[in-house]
Protein backbone atom coordinates (compact mmCIF):
# COMPACT_ATOMS: atom_id res chain seq x y z
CA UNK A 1 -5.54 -159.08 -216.41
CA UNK A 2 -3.20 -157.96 -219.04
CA UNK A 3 -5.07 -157.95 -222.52
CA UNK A 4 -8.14 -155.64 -224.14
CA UNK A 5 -11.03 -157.03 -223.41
CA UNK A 6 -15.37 -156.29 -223.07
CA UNK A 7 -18.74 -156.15 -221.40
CA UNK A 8 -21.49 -157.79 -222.25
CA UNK A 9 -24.48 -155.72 -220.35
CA UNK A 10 -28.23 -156.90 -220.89
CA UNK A 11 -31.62 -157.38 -218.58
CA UNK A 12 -34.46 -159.15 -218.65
CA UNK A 13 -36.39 -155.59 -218.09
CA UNK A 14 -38.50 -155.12 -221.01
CA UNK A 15 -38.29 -151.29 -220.26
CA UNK A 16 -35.42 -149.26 -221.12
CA UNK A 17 -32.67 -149.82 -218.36
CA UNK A 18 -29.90 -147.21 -217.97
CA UNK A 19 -26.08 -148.37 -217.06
CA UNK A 20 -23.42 -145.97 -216.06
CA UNK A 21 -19.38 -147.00 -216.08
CA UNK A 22 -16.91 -144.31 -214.94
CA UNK A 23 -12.85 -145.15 -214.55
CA UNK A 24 -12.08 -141.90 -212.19
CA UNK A 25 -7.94 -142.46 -212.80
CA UNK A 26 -8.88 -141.89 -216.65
CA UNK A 27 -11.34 -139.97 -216.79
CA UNK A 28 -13.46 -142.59 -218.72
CA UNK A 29 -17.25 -142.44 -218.90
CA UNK A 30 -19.60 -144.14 -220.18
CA UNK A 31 -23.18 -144.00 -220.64
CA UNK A 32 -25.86 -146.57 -222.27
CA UNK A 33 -29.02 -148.51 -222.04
CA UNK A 34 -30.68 -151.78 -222.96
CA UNK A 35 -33.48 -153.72 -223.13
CA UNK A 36 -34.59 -157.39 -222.64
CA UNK A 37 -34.29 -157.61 -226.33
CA UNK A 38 -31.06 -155.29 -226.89
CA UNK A 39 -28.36 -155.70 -225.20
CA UNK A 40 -24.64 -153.99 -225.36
CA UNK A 41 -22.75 -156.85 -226.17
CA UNK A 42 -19.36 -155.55 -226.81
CA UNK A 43 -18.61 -152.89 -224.45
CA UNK A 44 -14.87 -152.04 -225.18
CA UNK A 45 -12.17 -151.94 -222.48
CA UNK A 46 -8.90 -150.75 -223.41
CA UNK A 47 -5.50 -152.90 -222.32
CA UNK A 48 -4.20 -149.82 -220.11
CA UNK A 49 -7.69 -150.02 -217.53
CA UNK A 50 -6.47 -153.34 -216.87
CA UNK A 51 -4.09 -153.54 -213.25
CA UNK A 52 -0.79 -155.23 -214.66
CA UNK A 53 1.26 -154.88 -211.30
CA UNK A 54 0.88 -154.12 -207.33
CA UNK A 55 3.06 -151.23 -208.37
CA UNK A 56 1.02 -147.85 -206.86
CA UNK A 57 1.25 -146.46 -210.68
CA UNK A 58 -1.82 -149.51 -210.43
CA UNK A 59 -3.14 -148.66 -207.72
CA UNK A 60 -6.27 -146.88 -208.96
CA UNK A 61 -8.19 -148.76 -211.56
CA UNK A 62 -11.46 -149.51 -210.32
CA UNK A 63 -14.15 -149.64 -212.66
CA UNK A 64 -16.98 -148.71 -211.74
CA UNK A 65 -20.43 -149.74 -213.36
CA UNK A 66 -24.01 -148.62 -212.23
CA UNK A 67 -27.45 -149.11 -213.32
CA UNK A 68 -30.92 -148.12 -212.56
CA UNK A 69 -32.70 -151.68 -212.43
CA UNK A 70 -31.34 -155.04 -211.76
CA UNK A 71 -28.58 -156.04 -215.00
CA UNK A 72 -26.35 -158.74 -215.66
CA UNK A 73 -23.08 -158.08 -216.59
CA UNK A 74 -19.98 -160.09 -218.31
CA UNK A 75 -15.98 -159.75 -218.83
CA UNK A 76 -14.96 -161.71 -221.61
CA UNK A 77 -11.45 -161.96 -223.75
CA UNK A 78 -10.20 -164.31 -226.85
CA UNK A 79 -8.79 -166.39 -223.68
CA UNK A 80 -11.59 -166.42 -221.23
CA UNK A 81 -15.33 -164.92 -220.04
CA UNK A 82 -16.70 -165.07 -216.38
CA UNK A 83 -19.83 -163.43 -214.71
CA UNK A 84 -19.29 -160.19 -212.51
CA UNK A 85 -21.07 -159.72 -209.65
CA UNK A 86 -22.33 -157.06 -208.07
CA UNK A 87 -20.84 -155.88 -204.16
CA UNK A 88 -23.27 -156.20 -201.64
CA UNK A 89 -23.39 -155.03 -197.81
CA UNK A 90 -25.04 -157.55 -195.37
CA UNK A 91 -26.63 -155.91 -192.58
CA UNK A 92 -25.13 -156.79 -189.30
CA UNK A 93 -22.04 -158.43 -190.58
CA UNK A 94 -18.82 -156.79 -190.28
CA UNK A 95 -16.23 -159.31 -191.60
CA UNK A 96 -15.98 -160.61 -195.08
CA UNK A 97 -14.08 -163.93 -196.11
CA UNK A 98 -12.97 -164.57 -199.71
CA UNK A 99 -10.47 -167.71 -201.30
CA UNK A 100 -8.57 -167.16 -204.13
CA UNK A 101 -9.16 -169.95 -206.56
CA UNK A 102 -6.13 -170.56 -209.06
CA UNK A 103 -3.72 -173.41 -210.22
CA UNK A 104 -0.28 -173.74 -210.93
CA UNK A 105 1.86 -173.90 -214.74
CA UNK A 106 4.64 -175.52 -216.80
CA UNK A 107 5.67 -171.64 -217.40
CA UNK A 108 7.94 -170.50 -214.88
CA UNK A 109 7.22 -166.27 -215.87
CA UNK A 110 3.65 -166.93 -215.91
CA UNK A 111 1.75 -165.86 -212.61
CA UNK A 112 -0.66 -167.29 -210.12
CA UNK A 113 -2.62 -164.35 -209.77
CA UNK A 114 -5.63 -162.68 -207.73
CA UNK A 115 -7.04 -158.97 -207.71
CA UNK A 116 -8.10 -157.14 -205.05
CA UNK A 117 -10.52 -154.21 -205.73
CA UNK A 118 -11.86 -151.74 -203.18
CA UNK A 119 -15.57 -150.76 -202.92
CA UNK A 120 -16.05 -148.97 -200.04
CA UNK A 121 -13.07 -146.43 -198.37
CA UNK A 122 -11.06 -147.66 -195.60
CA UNK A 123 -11.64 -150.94 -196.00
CA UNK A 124 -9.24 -152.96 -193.92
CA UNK A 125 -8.05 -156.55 -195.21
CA UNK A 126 -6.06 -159.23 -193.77
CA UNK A 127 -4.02 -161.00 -196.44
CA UNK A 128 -2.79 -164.99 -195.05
CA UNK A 129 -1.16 -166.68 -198.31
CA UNK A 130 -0.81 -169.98 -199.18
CA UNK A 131 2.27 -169.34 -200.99
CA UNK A 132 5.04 -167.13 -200.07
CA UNK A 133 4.14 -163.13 -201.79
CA UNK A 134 5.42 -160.02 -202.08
CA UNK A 135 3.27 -157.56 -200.53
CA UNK A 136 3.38 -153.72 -200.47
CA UNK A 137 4.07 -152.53 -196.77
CA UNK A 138 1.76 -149.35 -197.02
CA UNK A 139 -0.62 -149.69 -200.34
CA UNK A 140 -1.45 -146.19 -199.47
CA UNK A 141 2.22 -144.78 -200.61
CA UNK A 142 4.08 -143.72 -203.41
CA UNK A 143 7.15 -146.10 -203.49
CA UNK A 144 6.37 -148.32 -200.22
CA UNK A 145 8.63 -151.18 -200.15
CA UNK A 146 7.37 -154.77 -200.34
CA UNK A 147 7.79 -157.77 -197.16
CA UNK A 148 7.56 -160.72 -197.90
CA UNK A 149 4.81 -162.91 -196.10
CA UNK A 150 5.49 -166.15 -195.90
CA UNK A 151 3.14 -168.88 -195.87
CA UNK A 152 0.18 -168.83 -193.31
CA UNK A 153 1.38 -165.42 -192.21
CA UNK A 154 -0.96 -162.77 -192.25
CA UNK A 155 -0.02 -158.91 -193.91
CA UNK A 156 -2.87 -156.13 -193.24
CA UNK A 157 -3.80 -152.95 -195.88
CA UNK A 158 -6.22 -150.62 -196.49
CA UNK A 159 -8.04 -150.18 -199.67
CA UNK A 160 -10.33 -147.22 -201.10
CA UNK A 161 -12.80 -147.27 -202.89
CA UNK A 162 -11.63 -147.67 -206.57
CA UNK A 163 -8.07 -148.78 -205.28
CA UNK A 164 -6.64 -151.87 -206.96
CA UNK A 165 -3.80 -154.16 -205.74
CA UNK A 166 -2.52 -157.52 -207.82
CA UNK A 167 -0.98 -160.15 -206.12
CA UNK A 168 0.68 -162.98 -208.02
CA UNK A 169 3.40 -165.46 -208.07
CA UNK A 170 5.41 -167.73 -210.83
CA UNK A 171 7.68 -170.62 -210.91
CA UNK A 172 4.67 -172.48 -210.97
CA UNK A 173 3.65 -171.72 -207.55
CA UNK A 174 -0.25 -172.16 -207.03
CA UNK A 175 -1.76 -169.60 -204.76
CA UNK A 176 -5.34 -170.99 -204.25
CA UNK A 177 -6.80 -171.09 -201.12
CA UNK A 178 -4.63 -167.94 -200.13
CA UNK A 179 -7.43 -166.18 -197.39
CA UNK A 180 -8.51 -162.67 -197.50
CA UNK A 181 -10.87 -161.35 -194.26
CA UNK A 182 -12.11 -157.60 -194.72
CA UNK A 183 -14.35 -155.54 -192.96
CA UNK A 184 -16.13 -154.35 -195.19
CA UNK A 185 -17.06 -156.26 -199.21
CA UNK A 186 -14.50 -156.53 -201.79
CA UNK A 187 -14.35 -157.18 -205.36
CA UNK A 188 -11.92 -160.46 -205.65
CA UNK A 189 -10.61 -161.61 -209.08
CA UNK A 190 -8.40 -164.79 -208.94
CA UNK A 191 -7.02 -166.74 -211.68
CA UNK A 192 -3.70 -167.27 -213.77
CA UNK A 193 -1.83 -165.22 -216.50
CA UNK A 194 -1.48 -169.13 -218.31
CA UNK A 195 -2.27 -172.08 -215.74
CA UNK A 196 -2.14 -175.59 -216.25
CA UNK A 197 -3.94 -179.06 -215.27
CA UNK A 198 -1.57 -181.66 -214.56
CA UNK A 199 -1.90 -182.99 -217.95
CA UNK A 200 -1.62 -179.59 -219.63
CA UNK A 201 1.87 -179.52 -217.56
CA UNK A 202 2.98 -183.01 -219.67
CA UNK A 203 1.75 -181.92 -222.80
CA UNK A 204 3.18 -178.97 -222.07
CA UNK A 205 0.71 -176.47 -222.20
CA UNK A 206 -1.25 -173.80 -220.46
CA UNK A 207 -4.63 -171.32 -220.60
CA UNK A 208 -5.24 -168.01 -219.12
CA UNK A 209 -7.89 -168.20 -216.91
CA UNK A 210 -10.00 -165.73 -214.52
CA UNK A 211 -13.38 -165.43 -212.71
CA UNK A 212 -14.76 -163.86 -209.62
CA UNK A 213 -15.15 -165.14 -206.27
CA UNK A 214 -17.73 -164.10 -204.07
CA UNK A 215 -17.56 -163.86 -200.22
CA UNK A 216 -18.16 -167.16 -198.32
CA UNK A 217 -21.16 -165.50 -196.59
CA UNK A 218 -23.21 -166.41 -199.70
CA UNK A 219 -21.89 -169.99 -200.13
């Protein structure tokens, strides 16, 4: 969540397939298409699209990314490289559960981490942390000042479509399993600036790591 990184785009579509990505705050567009047997591989993102705080100066970096048949896309960095998956409305179901999925570190300044990303305006979202966090009061202002929610408390925003907010915590605190309940789908990305298994933590060492989780409707 902090470094330059790409997208890999491809199909299986023999035809050509047409993929859009826009990045309103920036003004970024992007246009391109592929085949079964050409893909984009290396679809540059520059370090300053990625959300580096919960500050509101981050608060719009949604990346957006549309095509006209079915694609598969990938994020991938020197460190790491997960799948990204598409958000999808159920019919009938108004309530949306996701877990963030993370571990802790040896490295005190290094941060349990998870990224919230809106996809639809006004949707609503129920934050309950395993961990004590920092939370902006009002995501929706300029300046807000943060509470602090402690442990199986619950803190309630309001994200827009596009909106971002990163939540994280260090001194090797381990936020997994902290619960998120919307109303409407989300784009969740959980991981750690440089996490650690237990042995890593002897050795010492540490990774960064990050993927996407997707509701538990679909587990």
């Amino acid at each position: 969540m902090r470094y330059s990184g790409y997208l890999t785009i491809s199909t299986l579509s023999p035809l050509n397939v047409t993929y859009n990505i826009t990045i309103d705050s920036f003004n970024y567009t992007r246009n391109g298409t592929v085949t079964k047997n050409s893909p984009d591989p290396y679809v540059y993102l520059s370090s300053s699209f990625y959300t580096s705080s919960s500050s509101f100066a981050d608060r719009f970096k949604g990346i957006h990314l549309t095509s006209d048949q079915p694609i598969s896309v990938s994020h991938f960095s020197y460190f790491y490289e997960y799948l990204i998956l598409p958000y999808h409305e159920y019919p009938g179901v108004s309530q949306y559960e996701y877990y963030a999925v993370s571990t802790s570190s040896y490295r005190n300044t290094s941060l349990s981490q998870v990224l919230l990303v809106g996809c639809i305006n006004n949707t609503v979202i129920s934050i309950i942390p395993t961990v004590d966090l920092f939370i902006p009061i009002d995501v929706q202002k300029n300046g807000s000042d943060d509470i602090l929610v402690t442990k199986g408390n619950s803190h309630t925003i309001t994200l827009h479509e596009g909106q971002t907010l990163l939540l994280g915590k260090g001194n090797g605190s381990d936020i997994s399993g902290t619960h998120f309940i919307s109303n409407k789908p989300l784009t969740v990305i959980t991981g750690h600036q440089c996490g650690s298994t237990p042995d890593m933590i002897e050795m010492p060492s540490c990774h960064e790591m990050q993927l996407q989780v997707s509701p538990t409707i679909t587990w």
